[in-house]
Protein backbone atom coordinates (compact mmCIF):
# COMPACT_ATOMS: atom_id res chain seq x y z
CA UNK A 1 28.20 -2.37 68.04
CA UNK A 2 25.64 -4.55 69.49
CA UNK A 3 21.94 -5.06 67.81
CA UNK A 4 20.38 -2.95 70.84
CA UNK A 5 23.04 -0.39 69.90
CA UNK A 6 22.16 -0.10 66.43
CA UNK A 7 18.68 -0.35 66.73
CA UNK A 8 19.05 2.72 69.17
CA UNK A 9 21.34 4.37 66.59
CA UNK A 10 18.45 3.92 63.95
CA UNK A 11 15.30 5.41 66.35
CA UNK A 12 17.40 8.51 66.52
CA UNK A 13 18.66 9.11 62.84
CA UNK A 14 14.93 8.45 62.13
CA UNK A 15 13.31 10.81 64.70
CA UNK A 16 16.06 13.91 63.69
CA UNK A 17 14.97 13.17 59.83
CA UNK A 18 11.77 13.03 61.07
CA UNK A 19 12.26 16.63 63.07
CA UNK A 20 13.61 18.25 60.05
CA UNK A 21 10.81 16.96 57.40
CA UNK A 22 8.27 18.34 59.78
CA UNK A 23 9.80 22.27 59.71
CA UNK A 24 10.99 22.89 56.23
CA UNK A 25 12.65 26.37 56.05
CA UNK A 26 12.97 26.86 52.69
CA UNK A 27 10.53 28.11 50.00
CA UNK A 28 7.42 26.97 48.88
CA UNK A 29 6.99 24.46 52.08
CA UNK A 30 10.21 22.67 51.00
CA UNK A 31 13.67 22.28 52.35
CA UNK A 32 16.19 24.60 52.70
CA UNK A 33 19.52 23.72 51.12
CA UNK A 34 21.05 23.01 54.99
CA UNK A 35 18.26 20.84 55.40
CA UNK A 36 18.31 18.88 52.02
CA UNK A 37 22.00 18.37 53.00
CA UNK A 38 21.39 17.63 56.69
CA UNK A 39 18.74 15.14 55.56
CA UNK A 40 20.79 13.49 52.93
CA UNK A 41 23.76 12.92 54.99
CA UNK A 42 21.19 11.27 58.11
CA UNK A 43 19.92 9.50 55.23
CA UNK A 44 22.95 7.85 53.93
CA UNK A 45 23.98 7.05 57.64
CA UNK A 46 20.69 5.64 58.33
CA UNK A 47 21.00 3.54 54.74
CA UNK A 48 24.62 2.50 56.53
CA UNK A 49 23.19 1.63 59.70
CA UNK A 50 20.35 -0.60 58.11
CA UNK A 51 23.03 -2.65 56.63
CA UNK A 52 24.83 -3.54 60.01
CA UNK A 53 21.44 -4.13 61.35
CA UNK A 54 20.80 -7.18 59.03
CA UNK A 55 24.54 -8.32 59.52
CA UNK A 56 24.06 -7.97 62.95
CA UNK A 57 20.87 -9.82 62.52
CA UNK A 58 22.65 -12.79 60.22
CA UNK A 59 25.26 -12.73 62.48
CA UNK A 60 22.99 -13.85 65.77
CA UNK A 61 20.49 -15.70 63.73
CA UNK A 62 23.47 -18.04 62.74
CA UNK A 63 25.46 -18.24 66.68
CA UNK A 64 22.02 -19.16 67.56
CA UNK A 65 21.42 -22.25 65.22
CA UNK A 66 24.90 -23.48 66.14
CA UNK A 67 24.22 -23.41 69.91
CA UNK A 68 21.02 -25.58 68.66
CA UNK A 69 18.88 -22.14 70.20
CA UNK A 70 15.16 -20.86 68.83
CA UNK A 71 15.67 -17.85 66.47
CA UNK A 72 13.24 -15.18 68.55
CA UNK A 73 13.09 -11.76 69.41
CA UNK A 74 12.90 -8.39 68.35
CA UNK A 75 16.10 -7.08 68.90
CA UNK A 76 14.97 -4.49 71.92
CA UNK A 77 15.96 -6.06 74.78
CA UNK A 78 13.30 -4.34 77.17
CA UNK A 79 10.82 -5.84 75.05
CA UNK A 80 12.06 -9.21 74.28
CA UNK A 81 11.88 -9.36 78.37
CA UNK A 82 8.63 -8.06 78.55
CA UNK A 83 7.76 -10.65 75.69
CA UNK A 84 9.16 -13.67 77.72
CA UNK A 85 7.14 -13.14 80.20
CA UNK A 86 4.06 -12.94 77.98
CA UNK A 87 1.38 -16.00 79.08
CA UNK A 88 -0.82 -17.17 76.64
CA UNK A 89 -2.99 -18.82 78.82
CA UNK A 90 -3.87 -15.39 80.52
CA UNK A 91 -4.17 -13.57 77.03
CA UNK A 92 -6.88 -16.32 76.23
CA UNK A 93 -8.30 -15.89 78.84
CA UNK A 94 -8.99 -12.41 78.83
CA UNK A 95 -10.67 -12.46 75.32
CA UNK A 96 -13.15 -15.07 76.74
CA UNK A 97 -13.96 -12.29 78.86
CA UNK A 98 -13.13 -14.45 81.76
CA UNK A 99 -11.98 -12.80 85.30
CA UNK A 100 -8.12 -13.09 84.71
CA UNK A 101 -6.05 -9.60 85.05
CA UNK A 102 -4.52 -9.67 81.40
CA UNK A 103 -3.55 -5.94 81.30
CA UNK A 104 0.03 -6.71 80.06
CA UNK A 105 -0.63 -9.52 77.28
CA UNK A 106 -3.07 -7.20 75.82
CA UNK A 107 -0.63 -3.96 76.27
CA UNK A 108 1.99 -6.54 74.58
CA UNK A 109 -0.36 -7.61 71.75
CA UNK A 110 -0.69 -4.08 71.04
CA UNK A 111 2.94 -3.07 70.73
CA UNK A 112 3.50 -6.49 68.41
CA UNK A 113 0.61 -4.59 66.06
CA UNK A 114 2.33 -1.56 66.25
CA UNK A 115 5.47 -2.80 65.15
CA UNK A 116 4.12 -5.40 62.49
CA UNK A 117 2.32 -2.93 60.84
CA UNK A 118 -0.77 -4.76 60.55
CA UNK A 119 -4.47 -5.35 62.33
CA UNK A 120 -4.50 -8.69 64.06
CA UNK A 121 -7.82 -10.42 64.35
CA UNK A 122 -7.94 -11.39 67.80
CA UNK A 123 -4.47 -10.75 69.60
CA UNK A 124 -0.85 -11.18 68.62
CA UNK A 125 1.29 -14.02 70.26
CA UNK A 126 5.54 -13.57 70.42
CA UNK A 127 6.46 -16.53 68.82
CA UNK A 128 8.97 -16.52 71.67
CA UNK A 129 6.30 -18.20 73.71
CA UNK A 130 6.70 -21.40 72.07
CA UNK A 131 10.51 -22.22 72.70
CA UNK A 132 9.92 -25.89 73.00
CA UNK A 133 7.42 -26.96 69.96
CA UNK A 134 6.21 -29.87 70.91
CA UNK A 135 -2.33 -32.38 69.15
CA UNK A 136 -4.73 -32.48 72.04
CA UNK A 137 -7.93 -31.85 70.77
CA UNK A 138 -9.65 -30.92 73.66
CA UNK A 139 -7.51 -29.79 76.94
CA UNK A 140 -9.17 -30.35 80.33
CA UNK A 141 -8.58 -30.34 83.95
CA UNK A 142 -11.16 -32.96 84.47
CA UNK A 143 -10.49 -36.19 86.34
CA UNK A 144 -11.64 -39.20 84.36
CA UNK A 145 -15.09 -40.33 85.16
CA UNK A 146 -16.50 -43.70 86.26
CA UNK A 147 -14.36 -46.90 87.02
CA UNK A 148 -14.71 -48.60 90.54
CA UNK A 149 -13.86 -45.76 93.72
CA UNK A 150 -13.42 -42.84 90.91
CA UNK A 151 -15.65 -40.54 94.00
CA UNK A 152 -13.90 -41.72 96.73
CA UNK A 153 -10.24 -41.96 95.97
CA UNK A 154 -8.13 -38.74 96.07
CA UNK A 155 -6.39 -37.46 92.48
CA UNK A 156 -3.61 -35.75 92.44
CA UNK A 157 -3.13 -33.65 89.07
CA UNK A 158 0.67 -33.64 87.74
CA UNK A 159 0.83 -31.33 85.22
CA UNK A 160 3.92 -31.69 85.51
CA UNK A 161 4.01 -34.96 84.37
CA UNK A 162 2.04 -34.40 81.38
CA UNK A 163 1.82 -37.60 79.37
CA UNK A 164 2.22 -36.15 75.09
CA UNK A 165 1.34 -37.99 72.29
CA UNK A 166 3.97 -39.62 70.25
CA UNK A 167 4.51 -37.35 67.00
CA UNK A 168 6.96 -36.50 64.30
CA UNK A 169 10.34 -35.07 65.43
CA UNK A 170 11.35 -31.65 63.78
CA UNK A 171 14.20 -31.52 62.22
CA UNK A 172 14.31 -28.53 59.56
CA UNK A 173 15.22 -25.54 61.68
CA UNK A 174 17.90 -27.94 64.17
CA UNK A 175 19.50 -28.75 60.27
CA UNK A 176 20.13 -24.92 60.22
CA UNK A 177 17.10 -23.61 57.86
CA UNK A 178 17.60 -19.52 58.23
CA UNK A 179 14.44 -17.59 59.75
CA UNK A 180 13.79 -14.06 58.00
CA UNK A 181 11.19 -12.46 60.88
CA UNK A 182 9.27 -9.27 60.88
CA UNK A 183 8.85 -9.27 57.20
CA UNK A 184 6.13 -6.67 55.44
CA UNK A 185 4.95 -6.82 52.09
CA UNK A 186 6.14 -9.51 49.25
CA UNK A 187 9.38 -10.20 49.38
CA UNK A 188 11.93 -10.39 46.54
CA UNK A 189 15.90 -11.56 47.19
CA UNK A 190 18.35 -10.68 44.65
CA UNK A 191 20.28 -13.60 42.84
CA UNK A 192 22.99 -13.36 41.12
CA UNK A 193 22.68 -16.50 38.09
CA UNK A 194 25.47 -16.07 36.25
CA UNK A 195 28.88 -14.45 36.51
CA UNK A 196 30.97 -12.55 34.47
CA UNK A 197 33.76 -14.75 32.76
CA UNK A 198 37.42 -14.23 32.77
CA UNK A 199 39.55 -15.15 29.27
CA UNK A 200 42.91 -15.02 28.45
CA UNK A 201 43.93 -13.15 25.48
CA UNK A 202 46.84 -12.69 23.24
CA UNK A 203 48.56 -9.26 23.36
CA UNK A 204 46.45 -6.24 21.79
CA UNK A 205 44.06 -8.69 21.35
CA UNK A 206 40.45 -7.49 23.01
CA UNK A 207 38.61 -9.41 25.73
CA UNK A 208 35.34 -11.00 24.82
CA UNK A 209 32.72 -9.32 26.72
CA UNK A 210 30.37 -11.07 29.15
CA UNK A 211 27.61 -9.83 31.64
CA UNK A 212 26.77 -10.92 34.83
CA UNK A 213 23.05 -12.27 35.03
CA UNK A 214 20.60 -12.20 37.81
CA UNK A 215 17.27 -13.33 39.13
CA UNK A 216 15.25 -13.29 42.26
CA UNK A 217 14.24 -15.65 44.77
CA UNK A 218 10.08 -14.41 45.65
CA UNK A 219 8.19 -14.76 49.21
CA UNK A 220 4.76 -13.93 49.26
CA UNK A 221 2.62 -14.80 52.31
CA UNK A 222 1.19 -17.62 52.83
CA UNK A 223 -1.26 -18.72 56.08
CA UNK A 224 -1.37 -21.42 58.05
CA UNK A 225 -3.64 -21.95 61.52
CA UNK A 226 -4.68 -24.70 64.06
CA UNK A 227 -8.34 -24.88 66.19
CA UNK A 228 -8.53 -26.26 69.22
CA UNK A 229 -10.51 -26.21 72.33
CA UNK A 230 -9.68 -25.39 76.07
CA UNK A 231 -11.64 -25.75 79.19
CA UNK A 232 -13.09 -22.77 81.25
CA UNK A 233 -11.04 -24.11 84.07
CA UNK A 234 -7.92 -24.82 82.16
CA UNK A 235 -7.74 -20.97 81.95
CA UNK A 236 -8.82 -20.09 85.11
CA UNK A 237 -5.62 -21.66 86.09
CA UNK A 238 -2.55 -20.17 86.98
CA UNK A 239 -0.11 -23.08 87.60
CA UNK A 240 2.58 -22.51 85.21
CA UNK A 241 2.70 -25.96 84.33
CA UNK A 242 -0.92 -25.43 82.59
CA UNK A 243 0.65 -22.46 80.52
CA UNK A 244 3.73 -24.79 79.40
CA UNK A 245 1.13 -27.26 78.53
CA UNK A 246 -1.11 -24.81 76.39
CA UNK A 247 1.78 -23.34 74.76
CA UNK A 248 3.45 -26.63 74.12
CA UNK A 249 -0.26 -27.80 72.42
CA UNK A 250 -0.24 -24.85 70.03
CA UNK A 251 3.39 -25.08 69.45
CA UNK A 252 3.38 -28.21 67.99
CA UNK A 253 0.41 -28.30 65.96
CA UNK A 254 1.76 -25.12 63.81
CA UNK A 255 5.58 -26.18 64.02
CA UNK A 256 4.82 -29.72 62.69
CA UNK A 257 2.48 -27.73 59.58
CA UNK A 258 6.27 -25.65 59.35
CA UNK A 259 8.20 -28.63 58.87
CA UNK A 260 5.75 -30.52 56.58
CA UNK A 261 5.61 -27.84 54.11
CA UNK A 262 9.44 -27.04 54.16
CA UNK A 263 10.13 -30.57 53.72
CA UNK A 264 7.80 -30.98 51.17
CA UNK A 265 4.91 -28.35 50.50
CA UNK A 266 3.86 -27.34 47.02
CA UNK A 267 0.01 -28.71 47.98
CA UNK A 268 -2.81 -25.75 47.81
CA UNK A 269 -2.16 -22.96 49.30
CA UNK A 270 1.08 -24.17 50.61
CA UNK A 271 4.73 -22.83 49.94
CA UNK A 272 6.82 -24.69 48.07
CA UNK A 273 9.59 -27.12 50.40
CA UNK A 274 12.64 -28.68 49.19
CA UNK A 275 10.94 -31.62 47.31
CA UNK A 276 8.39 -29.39 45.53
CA UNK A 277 11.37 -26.96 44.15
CA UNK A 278 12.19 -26.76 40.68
CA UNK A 279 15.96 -27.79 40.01
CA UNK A 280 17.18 -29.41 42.66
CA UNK A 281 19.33 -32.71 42.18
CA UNK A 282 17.84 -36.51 42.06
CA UNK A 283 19.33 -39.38 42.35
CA UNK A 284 17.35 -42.30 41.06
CA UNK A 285 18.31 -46.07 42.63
CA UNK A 286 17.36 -47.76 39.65
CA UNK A 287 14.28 -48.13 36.74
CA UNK A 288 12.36 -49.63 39.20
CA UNK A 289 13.72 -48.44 42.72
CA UNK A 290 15.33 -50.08 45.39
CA UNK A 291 16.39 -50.02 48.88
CA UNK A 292 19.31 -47.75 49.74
CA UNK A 293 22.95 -48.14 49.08
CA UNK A 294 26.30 -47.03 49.71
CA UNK A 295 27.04 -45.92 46.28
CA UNK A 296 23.51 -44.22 46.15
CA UNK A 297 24.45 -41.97 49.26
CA UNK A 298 27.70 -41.23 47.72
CA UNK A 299 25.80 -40.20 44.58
CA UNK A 300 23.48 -38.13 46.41
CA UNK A 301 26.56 -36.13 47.95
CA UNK A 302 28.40 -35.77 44.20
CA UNK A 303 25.37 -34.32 43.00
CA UNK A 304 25.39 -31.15 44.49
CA UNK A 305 29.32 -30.95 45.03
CA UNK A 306 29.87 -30.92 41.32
CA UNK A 307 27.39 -28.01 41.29
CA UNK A 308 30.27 -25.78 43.29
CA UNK A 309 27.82 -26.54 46.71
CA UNK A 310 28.80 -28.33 50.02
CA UNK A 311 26.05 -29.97 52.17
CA UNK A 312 25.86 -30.47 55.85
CA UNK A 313 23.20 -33.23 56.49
CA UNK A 314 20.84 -35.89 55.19
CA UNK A 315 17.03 -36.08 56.05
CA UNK A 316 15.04 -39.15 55.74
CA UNK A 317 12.41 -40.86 57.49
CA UNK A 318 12.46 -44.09 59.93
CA UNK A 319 11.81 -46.74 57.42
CA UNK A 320 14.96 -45.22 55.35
CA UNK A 321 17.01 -45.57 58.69
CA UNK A 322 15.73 -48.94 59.17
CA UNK A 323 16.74 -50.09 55.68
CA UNK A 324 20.37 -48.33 55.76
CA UNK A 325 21.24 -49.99 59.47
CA UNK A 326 20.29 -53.67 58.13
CA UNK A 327 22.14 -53.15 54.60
CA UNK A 328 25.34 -53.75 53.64
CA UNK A 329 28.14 -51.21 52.53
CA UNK A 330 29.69 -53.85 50.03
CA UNK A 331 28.63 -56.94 50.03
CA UNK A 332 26.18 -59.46 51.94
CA UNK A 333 29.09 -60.28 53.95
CA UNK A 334 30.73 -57.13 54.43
CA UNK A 335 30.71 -56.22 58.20
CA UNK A 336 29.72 -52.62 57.71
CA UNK A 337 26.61 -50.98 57.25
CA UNK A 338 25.46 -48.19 54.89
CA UNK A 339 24.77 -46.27 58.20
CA UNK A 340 28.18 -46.89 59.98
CA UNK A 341 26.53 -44.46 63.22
CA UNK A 342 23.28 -44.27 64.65
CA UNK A 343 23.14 -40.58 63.51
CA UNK A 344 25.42 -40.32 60.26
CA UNK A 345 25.57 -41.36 56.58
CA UNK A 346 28.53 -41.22 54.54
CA UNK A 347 30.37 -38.72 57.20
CA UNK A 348 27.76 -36.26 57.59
CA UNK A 349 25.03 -35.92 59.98
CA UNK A 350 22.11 -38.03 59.13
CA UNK A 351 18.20 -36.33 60.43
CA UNK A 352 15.14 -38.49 60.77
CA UNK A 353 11.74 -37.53 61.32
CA UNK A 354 8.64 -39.41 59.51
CA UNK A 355 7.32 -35.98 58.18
CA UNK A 356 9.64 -37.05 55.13
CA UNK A 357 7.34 -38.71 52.84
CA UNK A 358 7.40 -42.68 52.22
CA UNK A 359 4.55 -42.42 50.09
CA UNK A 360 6.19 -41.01 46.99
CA UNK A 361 4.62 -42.60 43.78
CA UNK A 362 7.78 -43.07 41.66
CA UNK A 363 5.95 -46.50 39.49
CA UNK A 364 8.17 -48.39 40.86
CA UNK A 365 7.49 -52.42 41.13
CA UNK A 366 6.78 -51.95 44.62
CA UNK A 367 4.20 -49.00 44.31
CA UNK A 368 5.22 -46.10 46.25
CA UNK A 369 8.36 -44.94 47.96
CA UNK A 370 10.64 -42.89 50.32
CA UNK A 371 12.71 -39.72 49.88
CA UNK A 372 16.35 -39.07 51.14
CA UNK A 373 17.53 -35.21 51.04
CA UNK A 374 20.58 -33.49 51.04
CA UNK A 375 21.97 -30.21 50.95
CA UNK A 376 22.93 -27.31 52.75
CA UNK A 377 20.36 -25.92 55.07
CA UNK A 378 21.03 -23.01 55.58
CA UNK A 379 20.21 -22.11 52.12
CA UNK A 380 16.70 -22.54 53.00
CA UNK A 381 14.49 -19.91 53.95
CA UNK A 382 11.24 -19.84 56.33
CA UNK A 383 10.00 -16.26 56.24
CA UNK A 384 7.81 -14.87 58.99
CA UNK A 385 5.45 -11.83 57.97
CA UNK A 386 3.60 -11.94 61.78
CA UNK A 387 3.46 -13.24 65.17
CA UNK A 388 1.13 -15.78 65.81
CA UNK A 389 -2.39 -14.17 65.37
CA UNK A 390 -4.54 -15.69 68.03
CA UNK A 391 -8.82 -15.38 67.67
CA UNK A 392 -11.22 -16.67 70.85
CA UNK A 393 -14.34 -18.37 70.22
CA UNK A 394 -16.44 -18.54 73.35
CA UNK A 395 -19.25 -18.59 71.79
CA UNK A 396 -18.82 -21.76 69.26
CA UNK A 397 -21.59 -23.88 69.67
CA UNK A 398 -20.33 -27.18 70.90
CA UNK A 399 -17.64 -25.43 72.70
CA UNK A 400 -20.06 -23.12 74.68
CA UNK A 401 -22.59 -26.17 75.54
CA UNK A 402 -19.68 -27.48 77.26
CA UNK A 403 -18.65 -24.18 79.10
CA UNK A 404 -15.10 -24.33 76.36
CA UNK A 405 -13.38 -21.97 74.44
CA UNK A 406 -12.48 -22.41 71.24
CA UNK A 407 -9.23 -21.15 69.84
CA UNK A 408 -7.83 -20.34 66.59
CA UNK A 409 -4.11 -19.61 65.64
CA UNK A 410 -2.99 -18.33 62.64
CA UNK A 411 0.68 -17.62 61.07
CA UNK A 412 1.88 -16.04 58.11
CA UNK A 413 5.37 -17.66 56.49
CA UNK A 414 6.65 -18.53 53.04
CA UNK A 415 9.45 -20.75 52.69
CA UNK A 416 11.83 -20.30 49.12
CA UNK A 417 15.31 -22.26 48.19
CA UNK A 418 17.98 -19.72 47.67
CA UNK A 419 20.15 -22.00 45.38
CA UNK A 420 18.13 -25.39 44.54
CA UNK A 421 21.76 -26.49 43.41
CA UNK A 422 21.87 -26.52 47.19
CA UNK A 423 19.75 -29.97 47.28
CA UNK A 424 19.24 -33.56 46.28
CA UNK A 425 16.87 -35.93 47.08
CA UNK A 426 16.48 -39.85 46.33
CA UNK A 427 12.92 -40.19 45.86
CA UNK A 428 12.46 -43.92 44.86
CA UNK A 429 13.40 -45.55 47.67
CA UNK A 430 11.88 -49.26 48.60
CA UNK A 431 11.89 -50.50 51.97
């Protein structure tokens, strides 16, 4: 069965459970015995049905990471249309009380609340708006001022032709990190620690006996927002290249603050990332550090394999790249680099993005350092508990001298390492 199938199968075990709790036949208010059986056996299909629903849901998350796709929508394939064709620009619009027609984006914000289960402050955003995340502080569709002719020479405005700033690439979720979305309440994963053991005995000798052990892996919500300020006539317009350019402006700002924290996190108020987890492997170069080797990547690798876990990628940062294309793999004279590809180390993919930290303090001779990681991705989780929660500000004061809006966008996520045996890091590396 398909996910629209399921979810379809589940609205109508729900609404005859439903139709039955509401007209008890039986004494007292209660059930009747048909009933109590009727509602046990919709109950135990429904129970049935909710586990095919997160296979299902496993099952797409993971065809979508391979075909290197965004991990969005809610499953309801009216909606998830509807959603796509959600613009923020209007929605922001609207709650500056500006003359836009934003009847849908607020009847879509509502449904989002509906289904999250919780009160947004301003509106609710589909994270499926942001599909490419790519700072502006303030956004205008001003032409610059002054300079010789600026009143008498015609400007064209390309929005098209945007020109972004240069920023840190991210890497986590193309690496295969897996999304939980539409989470409510904390949220506690089952872990099974240790396993029961198998002996060999002699016969009508007895077995020794041995339990299996198990733990949790914990999410609790955690919040994370941006601020930033739009012109009046930036959302007056409707050229859809001043949507993309809105979106792609909020987009990146709270991707980026994803991808920092995953990588590293563990700072106030921030989840803890792969660096800042308890238990996973390291690797050091030496007592006092040193520049990357062949037999240091190969290390990194062993680390987690003898733990029963195979990786699928490195992540580093440019200077780390830098060092491992100008180093040997032997010898000063060997021929062959530590990196032997532009994008792979040791045989397996190799991820750069300069939201890895090179400013590790490890006391090393040289003072501070950089981090290589590996491990398998997918046994990271990023945990959404809401869309993104967007609040307008017309009234701010510098914004409103300035005929602006301000905006503020806020997310709720937790990130947690299923197995930190899953990881290894290098975090003394000179370059």
């Amino acid at each position: 069965m398909t996910m629209k199938d399921l979810l379809e199968t589940r609205t109508r075990l729900v609404a005859d459970m439903r139709a039955i709790a509401d007209k008890p036949e039986g004494e007292g208010g209660d059930l009747s015995e048909a009933q109590g059986q009727r509602f046990d056996a919709l109950k135990t299909e429904l129970e049935a049905v909710e586990k095919k629903i997160e296979r299902q849901a496993f099952i797409d998350d993971a065809e979508r990471r391979m075909a290197g796709q965004p991990v969005t929508g809610t499953g309801d394939g009216r909606l998830d249309a509807a959603l796509g064709e959600f613009s923020l620009v209007r929605a922001i619009a609207g709650a500056a009380n500006l003359d836009v027609d934003d009847g849908r984006e607020r009847e879509l914000s509502r449904e989002l609340v509906r289904r999250s289960g919780r009160t947004a402050q301003g509106f609710l955003v589909p994270l499926s708006v942001f599909h490419e995340p790519v700072e502006q502080r303030v956004i205008t569709t001003a032409a610059p001022a002054g300079g010789p002719g600026s009143n008498i020479i015609a400007t064209d405005h390309l929005g098209g032709q945007f020109i972004d700033r240069l920023r840190a690439a991210l890497r986590v979720r193309q690496l295969g990190a897996r999304v939980l979305s539409g989470l409510s309440g904390n949220v506690d994963i089952p872990r099974l620690k240790t396993s029961a053991t198998a002996g060999w005995v002699a016969e009508n000798s007895a077995l020794t006996p041995s339990d299996a052990e198990f733990d949790k892996v914990a999410m609790t919500p955690k919040h994370a927002g941006a601020i930033a300020e739009f012109s009046r006539n930036m959302l007056m317009q409707s050229s859809p290249d001043i949507e993309q350019l809105i979106r792609r402006d909020f987009a990146a700002i709270l991707a980026e603050a994803v991808d920092n924290v995953a990588i590293q996190g563990g700072g106030t108020s921030e989840p803890d990332g792969v660096l800042a987890t308890t238990g996973i492997g390291d690797v050091a170069i030496g007592t006092n550090g040193g520049p990357i080797t062949w037999d240091s990547a190969v290390d990194l690798i062993a680390e987690i394999e003898i733990d029963n876990t195979e990786g699928t990628a490195f992540l580093t940062n440019s200077k780390v790249v830098k060092s491992a294309r100008k180093t040997a793999k032997v010898t000063s004279t060997d021929s062959m680099m530590v990196m032997e590809s532009p994008r792979e180390l040791a045989g397996f993919p190799l991820a750069s993005t300069n939201l890895v930290p090179s400013t590790l303090d490890k006391g090393t001779s040289t003072g501070v350092c950089s981090a290589l990681l590996f491990g398998n991705w997918s046994d990271l989780l990023i945990g959404f508990w809401s869309e993104l929660d967007i609040l307008v500000n017309p009234f701010e004061a510098t914004a409103y001298s300035k005929g602006n809006v301000q905006v503020r966008g806020m997310m709720t996520l937790d990130l947690a390492v299923r197995h930190p045996e899953s990881f290894a890091a290098i975090k003394d590396l000179t370059t």
